[in-house]
Every structure is written in C-alpha cells, then in structure tokens.
Protein backbone atom coordinates (compact mmCIF):
# COMPACT_ATOMS: atom_id res chain seq x y z
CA UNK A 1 87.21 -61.12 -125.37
CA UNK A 2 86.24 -64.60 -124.43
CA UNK A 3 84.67 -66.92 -127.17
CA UNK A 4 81.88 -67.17 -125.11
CA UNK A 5 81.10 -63.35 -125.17
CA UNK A 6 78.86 -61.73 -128.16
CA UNK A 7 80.85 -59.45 -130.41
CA UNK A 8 80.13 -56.40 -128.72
CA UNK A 9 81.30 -52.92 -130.49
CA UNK A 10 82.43 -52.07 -126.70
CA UNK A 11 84.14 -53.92 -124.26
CA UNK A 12 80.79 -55.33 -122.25
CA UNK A 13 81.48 -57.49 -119.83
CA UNK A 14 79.73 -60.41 -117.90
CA UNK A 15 80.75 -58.41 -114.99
CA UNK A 16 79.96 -55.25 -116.40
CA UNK A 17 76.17 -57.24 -116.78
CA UNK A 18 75.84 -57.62 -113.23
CA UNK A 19 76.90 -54.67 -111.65
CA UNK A 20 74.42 -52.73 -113.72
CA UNK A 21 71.91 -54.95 -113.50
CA UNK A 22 72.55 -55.43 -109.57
CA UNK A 23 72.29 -51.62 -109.30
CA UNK A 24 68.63 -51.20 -111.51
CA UNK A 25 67.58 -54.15 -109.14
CA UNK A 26 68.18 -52.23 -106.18
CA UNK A 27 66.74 -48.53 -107.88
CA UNK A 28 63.74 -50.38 -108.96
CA UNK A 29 63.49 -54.00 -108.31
CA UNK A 30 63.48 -55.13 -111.63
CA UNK A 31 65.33 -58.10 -112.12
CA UNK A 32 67.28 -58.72 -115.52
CA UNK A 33 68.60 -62.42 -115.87
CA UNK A 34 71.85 -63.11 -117.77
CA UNK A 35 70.02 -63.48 -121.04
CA UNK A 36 69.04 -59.99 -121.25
CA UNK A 37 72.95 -58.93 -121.52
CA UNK A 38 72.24 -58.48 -125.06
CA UNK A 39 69.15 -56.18 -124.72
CA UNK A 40 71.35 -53.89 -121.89
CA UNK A 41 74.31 -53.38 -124.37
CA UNK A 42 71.65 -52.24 -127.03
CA UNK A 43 69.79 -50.22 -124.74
CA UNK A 44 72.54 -48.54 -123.12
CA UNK A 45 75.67 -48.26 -126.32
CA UNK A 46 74.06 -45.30 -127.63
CA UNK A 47 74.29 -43.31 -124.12
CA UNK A 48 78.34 -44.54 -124.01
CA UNK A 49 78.35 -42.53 -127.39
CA UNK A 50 76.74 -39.49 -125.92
CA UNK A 51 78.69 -39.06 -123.05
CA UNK A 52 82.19 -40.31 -124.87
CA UNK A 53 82.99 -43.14 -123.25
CA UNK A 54 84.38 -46.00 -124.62
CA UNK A 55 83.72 -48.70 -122.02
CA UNK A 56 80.93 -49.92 -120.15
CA UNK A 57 84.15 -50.26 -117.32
CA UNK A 58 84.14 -46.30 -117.35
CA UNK A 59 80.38 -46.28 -117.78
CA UNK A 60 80.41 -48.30 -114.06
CA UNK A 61 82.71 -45.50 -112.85
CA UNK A 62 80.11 -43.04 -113.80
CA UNK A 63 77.39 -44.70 -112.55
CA UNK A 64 79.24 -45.29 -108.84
CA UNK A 65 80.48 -41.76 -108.58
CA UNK A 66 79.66 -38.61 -107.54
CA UNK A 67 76.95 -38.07 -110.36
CA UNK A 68 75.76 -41.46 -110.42
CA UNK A 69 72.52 -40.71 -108.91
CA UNK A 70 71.52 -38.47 -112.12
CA UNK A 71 72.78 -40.92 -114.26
CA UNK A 72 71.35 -44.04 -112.98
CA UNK A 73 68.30 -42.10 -113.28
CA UNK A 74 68.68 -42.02 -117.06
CA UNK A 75 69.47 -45.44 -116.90
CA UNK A 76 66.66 -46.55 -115.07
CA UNK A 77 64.50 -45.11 -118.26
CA UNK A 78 66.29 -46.54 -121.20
CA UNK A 79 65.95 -50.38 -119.37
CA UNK A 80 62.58 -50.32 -119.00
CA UNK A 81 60.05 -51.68 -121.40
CA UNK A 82 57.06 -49.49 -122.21
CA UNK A 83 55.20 -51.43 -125.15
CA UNK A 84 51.46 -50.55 -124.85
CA UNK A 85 48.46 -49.59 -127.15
CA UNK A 86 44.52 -48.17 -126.62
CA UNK A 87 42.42 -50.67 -125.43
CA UNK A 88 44.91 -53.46 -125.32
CA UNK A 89 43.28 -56.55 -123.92
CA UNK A 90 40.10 -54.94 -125.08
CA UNK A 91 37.54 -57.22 -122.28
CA UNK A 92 39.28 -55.26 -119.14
CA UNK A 93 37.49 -52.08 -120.73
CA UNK A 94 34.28 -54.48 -121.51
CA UNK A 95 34.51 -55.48 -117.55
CA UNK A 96 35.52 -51.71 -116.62
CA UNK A 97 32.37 -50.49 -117.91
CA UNK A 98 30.10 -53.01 -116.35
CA UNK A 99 31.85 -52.33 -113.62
CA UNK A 100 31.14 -48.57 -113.28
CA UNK A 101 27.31 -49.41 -112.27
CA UNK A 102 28.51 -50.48 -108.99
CA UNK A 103 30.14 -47.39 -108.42
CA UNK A 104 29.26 -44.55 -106.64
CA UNK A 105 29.68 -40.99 -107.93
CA UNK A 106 33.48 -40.16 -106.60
CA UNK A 107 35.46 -42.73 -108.86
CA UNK A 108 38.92 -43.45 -108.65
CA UNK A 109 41.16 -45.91 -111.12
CA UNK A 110 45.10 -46.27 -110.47
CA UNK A 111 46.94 -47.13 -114.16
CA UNK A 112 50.45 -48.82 -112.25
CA UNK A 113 53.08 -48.79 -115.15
CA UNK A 114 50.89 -46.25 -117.73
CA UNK A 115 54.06 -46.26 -119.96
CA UNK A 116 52.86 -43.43 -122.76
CA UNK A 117 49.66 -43.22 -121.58
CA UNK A 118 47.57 -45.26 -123.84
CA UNK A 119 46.04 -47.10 -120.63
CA UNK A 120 44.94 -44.64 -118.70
CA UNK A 121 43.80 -42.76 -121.81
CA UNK A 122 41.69 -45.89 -122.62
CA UNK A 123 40.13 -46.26 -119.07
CA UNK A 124 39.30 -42.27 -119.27
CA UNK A 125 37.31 -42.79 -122.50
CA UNK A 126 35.71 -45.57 -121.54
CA UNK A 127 34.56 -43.81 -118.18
CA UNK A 128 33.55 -40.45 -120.19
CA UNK A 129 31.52 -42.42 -122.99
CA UNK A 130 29.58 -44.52 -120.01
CA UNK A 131 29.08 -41.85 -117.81
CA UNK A 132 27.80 -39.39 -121.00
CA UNK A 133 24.29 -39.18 -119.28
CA UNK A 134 24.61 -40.02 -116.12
CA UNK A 135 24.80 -36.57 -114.93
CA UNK A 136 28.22 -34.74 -112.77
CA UNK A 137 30.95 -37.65 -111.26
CA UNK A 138 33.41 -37.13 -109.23
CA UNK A 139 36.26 -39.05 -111.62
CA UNK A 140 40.06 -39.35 -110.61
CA UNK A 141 42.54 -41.44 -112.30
CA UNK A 142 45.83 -42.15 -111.09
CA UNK A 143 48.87 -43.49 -113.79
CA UNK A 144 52.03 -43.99 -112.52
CA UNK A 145 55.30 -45.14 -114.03
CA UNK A 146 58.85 -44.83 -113.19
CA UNK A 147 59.83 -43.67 -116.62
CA UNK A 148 60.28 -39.75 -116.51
CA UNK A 149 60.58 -39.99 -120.31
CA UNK A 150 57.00 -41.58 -120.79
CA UNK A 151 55.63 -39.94 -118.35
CA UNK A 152 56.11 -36.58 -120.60
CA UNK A 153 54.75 -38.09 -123.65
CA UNK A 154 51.83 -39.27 -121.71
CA UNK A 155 51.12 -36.37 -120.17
CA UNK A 156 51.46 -34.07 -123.63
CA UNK A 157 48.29 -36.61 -124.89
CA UNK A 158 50.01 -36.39 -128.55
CA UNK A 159 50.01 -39.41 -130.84
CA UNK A 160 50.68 -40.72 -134.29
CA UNK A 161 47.54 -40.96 -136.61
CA UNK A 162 48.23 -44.79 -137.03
CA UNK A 163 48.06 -45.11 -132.79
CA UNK A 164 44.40 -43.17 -133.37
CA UNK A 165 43.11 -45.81 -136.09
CA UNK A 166 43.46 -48.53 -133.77
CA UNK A 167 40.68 -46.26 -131.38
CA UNK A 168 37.13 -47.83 -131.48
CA UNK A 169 35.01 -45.87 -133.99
CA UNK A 170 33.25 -44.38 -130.80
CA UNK A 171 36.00 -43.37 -128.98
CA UNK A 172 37.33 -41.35 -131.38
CA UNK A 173 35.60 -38.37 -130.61
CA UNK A 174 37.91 -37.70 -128.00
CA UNK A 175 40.94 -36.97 -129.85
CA UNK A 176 41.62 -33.39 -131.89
CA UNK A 177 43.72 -33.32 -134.66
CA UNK A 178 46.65 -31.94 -134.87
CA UNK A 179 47.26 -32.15 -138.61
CA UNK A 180 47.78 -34.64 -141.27
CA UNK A 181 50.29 -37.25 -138.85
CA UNK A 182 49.11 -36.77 -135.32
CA UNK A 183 45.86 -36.33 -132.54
CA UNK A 184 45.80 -35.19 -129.25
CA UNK A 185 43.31 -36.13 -126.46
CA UNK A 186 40.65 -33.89 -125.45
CA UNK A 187 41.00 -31.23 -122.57
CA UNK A 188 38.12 -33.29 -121.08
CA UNK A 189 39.59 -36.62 -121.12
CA UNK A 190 43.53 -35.40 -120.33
CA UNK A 191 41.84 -33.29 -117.27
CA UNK A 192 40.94 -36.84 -115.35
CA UNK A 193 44.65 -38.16 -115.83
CA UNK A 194 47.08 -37.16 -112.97
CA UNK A 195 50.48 -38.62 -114.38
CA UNK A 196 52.84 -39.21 -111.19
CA UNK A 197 56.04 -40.50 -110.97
CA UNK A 198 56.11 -43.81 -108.91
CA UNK A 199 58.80 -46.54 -107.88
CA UNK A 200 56.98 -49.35 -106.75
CA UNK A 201 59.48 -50.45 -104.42
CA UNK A 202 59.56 -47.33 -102.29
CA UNK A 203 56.56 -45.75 -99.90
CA UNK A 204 53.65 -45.08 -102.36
CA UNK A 205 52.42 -41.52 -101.06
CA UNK A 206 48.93 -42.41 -102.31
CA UNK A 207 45.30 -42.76 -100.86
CA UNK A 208 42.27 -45.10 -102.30
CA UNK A 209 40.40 -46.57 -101.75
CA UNK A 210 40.13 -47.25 -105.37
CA UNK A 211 37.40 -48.42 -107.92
CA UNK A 212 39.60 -50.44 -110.06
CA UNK A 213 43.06 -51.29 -110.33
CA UNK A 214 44.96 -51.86 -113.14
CA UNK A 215 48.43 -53.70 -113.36
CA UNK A 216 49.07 -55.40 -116.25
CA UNK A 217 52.39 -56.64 -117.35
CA UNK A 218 54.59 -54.55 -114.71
CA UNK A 219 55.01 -56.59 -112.35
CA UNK A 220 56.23 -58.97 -114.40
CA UNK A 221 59.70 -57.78 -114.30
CA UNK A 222 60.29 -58.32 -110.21
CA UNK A 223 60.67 -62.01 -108.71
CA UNK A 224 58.12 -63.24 -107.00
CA UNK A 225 59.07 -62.37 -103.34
CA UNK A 226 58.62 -58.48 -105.10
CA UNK A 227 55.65 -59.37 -107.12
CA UNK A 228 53.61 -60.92 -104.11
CA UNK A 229 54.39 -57.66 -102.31
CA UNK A 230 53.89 -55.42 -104.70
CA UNK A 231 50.19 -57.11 -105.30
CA UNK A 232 49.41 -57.41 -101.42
CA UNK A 233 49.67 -53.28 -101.10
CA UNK A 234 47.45 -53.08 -103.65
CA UNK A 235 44.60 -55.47 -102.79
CA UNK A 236 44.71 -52.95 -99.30
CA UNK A 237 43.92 -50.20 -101.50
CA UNK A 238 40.75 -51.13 -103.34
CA UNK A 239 37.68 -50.86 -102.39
CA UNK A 240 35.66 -53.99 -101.27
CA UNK A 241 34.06 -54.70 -104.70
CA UNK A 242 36.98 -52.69 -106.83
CA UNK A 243 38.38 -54.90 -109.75
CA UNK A 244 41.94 -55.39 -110.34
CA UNK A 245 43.68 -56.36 -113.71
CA UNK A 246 46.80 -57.97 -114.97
CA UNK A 247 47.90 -58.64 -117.93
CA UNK A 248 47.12 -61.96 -119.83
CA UNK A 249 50.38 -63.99 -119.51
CA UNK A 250 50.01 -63.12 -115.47
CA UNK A 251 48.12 -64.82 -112.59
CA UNK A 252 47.64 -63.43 -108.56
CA UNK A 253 47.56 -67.52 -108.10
CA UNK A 254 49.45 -68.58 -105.31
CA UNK A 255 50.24 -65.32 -103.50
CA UNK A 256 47.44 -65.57 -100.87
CA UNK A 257 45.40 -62.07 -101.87
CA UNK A 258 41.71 -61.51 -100.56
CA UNK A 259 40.80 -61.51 -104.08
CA UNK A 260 38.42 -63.65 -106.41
CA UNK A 261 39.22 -64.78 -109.79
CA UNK A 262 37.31 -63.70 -112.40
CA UNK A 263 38.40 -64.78 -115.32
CA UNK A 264 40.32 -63.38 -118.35
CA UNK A 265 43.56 -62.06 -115.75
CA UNK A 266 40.84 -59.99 -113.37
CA UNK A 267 39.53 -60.19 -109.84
CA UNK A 268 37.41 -58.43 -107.42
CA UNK A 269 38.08 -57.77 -103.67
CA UNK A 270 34.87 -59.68 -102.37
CA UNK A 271 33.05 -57.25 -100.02
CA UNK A 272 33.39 -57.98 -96.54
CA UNK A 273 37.12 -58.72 -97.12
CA UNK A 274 39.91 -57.16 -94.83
C-alpha cells in the first residue's frame, strides 16, 4: 500500500475506485469524484464481509461476471444518498398549497428521488389538508427513486416516533400509531402515493402533464451535461403553469429551460410556453 493510500482494512485501490465508480456512472449517471473513495470503501466493506471476499479486486470480478447484473444492483443502493425529512424546505409546501388554487380537479405531482418517502408523504398531506372541503379530486402522485431498498420503506409508510414530532401539529392527524416507537401514514394519504422504480438516465415510461414537480437535491449527483438533460425532460412534462422545485443549494440557471424563477429554488413553466 502506497503512502498516499488511506489505511484501508481491505486492499482498496485507486483503481479499484474507478472501475466501480465508472460502472455506477454508467448504471445510473451518478458521478463520484476521487474524494468520495473514502465514502465507497465504507459503503461497500460491509457487503465484502457478507459475501466473503477479501478484496475489492475479487469484488470487481464479481461485479464484471456472470452475476454482476444482480450485484451491481445492490450496489447501486448502498452508493446512493437518501437523507430526507417531512416538510424539509418547509416554503415548497407553503408555495405547493397556493399553488393548488390554480389547479383543476385531476392533480398530478411527480416526487423524482422520494428516498423513504418523507417527500411525497409531505406533498400528500399538504394536498389532503387543502383540499379537506373542496369536495372529490382527482389526486395522483408519482415518487420515484432508484433505490429498491427505500422504495420498500416508503411504500410500508412506517416511521420512528421522533420522524413524526418533526410533523406540523396539523398534519399529524394523518399518521396511526403503531405503538410506543413508531406511526404509520393513513390508508388515505398512502392510497395517493404510487412508489415506482425509476433510473433517470433511461426512457421514463411516464405521462403528465403534471401539476408540480419536485426535484430537489437528486440531480445533484450527475454533471452538468446529465443535469441539463435530466431538467429539460422534465420542464416537457409540466403543465404550462405547473411549479417545479429543487433543492436550496441548486439553481436551473444557465441550462436554457422555458421556466421562470421564482424564488427560494422554484419556478413555473409560464403558460404559453412550448
């Protein structure tokens, strides 16, 4: 081991870096730069210990062999990042439910990178407490993530009692306990959620238009050339007037979208706009 290398438990290469992070770029276009080496050996150590290897060499091997496919699979879910909370960034919700006025009674919001759910939980309760007594709606929403392993927690609705204090007083009618530690989300609000697994870099088998997108801090993990795509495909699915979030740290700025800032990370495709 070079002196330039961190002490890793297992051999882990600079080369063993790149080929793994070369392959989740081309799964998923998520791009790791060399100073995430450190996070990939964490992330991926305790899997070498599972299966009983003892390099990240042999791990390669795996991962280029016959059942590579299943295992990059795996892979792709223990290198992404799925930090998320209810109502996080708590004036998208504020401009969500303004918002709803404008729309008509079939609504349909896409959550793109849900994680465990706490988004599109969030923009569900927010839709069921405004639309309370407004009579029947027609109310979709979409989550997606590429992360089979959230994707089952969000779609069981279960949480910790600690994730449920951190609810608005008024939204917490829409959780049940489950006991002392834990809550789950209503039938009502889990019944508008349809969790779907989704690689953004691959044909999106969905329809729109939609009300309101939101895509905050996913993106964030593809290069630009990605990111502009990834944000063009979207802007052609909302409607003209739909709002479209990202997260705070992120900006559309400078990839040419028919959309108009708004302010706090959200914009609105202008009606009229193609």
């Amino acid at each position: 081991m070079s002196r330039s290398e961190p002490n890793y438990e297992m051999r882990f290469s600079g080369r063993d870096f790149q080929v793994i992070a070369d392959l989740l770029r081309a799964r998923t276009g998520i791009h790791l730069p060399p100073t995430k080496q450190a996070f990939v050996y964490s992330r991926l150590a305790p899997r070498l210990r599972q299966l009983g290897i003892n390099s990240f060499r042999d791990y390669r091997n795996l991962l280029e062999g016959p059942k590579g496919a299943d295992e990059l699979g795996l892979l792709v879910n223990r290198l992404t990042t799925n930090l998320t909370s209810f109502f996080r960034e708590p004036h998208h919700f504020e401009a969500l439910t303004s918002h709803l006025a404008s729309c008509g009674s079939r609504i349909r919001i896409w959550s793109a990178g849900c994680s465990t759910g706490q988004e599109p939980y969030s923009i569900a309760m927010t839709l069921a407490a405004f639309m309370a007594d407004k009579g029947p709606r027609d109310i979709r929403i979409l989550a997606t993530d590429i992360d089979t392993d959230v994707l089952a927690t969000a779609g069981k609705g279960i949480y910790s009692a600690e994730h449920v204090e951190d609810l608005p007083a008024n939204m917490r009618r829409f959780t049940q306990p489950l006991g002392a530690d834990s809550f789950r989300m209503t039938p009502a609000i889990r019944n508008l959620i349809a969790f779907k697994r989704l690689n953004l870099i691959e044909s999106w088998p969905i329809g729109g238009p939609f009300d309101a997108i939101f895509c905050r801090n996913t993106a964030i993990y593809f290069e630009k050339p990605m990111q502009k795509q990834i944000y063009h495909r979207m802007a052609n699915l909302l409607r003209p007037g739909g709002l479209f979030c990202v997260g705070h740290s992120e900006t559309l700025h400078g990839f040419d979208l028919p959309l108009k800032g708004l302010g706090g990370s959200m914009w609105m495709l202008p009606e009229g706009a193609v």
